[in-house]
C-alpha atoms as a PDB file:
ATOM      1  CA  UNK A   1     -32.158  35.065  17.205  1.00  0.00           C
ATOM      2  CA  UNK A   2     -34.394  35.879  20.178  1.00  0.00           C
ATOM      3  CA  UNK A   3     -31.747  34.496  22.433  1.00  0.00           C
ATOM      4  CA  UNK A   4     -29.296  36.704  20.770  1.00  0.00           C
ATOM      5  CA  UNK A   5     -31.289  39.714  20.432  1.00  0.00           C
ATOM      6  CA  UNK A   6     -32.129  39.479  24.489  1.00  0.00           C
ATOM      7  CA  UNK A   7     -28.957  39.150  25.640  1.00  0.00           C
ATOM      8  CA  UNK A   8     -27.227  41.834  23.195  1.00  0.00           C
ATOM      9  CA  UNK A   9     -29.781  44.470  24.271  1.00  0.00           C
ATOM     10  CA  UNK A  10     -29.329  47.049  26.776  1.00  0.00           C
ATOM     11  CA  UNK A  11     -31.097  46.357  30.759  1.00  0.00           C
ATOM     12  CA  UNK A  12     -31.118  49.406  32.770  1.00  0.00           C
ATOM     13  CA  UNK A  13     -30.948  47.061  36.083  1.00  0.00           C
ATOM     14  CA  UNK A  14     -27.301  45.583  34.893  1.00  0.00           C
ATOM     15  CA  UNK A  15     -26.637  49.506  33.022  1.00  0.00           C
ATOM     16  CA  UNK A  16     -25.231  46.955  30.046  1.00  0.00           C
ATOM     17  CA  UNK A  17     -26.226  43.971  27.684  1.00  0.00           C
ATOM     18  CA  UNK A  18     -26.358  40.872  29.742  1.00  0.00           C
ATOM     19  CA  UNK A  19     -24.158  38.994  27.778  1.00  0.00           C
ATOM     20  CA  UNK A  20     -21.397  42.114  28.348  1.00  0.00           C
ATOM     21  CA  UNK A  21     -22.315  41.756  32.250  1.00  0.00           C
ATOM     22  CA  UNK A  22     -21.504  38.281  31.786  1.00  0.00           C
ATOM     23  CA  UNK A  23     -18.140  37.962  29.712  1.00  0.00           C
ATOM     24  CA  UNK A  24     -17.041  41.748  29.658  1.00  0.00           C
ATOM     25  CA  UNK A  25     -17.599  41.852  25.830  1.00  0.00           C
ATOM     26  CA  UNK A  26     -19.838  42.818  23.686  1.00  0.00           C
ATOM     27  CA  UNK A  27     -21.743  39.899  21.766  1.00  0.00           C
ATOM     28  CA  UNK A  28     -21.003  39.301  18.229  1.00  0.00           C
ATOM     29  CA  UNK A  29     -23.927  38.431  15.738  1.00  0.00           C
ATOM     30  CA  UNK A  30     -24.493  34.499  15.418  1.00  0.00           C
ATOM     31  CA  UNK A  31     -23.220  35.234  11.218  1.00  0.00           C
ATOM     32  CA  UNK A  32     -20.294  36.130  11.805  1.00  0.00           C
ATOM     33  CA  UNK A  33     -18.015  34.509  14.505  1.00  0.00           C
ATOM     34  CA  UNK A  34     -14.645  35.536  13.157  1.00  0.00           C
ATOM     35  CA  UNK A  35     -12.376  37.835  15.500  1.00  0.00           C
ATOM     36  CA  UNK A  36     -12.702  41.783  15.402  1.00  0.00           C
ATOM     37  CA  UNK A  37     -10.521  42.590  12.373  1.00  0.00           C
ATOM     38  CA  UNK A  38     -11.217  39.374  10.405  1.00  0.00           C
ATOM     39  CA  UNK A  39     -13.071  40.291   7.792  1.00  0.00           C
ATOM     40  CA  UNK A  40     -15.032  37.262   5.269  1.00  0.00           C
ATOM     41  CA  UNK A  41     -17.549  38.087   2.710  1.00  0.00           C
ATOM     42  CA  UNK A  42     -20.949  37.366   3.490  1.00  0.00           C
ATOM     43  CA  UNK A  43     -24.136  37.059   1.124  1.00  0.00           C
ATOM     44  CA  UNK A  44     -25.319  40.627   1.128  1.00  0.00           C
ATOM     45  CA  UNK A  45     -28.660  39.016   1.057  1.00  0.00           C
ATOM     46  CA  UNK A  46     -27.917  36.756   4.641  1.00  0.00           C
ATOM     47  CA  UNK A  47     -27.021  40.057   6.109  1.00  0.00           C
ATOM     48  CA  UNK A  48     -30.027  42.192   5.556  1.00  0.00           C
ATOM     49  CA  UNK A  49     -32.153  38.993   6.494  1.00  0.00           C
ATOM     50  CA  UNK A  50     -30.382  38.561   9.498  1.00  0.00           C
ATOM     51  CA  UNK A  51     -30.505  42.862  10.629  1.00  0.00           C
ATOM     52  CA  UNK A  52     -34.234  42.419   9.389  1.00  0.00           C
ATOM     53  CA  UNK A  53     -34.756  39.581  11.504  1.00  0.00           C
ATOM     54  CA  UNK A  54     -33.133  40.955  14.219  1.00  0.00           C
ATOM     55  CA  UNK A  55     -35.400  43.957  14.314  1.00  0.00           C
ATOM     56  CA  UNK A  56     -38.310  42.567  14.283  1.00  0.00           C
ATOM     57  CA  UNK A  57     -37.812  40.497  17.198  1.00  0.00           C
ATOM     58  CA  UNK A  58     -36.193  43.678  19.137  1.00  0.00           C
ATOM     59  CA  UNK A  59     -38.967  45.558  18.373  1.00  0.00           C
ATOM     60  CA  UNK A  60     -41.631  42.669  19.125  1.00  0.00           C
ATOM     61  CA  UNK A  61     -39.970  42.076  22.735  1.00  0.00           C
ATOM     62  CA  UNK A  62     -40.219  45.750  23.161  1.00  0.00           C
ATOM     63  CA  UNK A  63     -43.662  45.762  22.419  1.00  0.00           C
ATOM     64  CA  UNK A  64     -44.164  42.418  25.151  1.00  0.00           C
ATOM     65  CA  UNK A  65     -42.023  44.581  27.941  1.00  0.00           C
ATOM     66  CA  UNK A  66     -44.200  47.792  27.493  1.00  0.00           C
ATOM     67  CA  UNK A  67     -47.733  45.749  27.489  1.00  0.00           C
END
């Protein structure tokens, strides 16, 4: 999740996500994997974990880059 949340998140020195400086796309979250348009139901429960994870970490590394 850390890896994903890094390289999904915006670095002014690239002006994108590194993983969309990379591969010219945006990165998908690591739940779902299925192609834009495909659409699969998912736990509601995984999901709010996962965007509840997700924020923490984001807001931890933010915390670590302004220190």
């Amino acid at each position: 999740m850390v890896e994903f949340t890094y390289n999904n998140n915006y670095q002014a020195t690239v002006g994108m996500a590194p993983y969309e400086a990379l591969y010219g796309k945006r990165c998908r979250t690591p739940v779902c994997w299925e192609e834009v348009g495909d659409k699969k139901l998912i736990g509601l429960k995984l999901v709010q974990i996962t965007i509840e994870k997700a924020k923490i970490i984001k807001d931890r590394m933010k915390k670590a880059h302004d220190n």
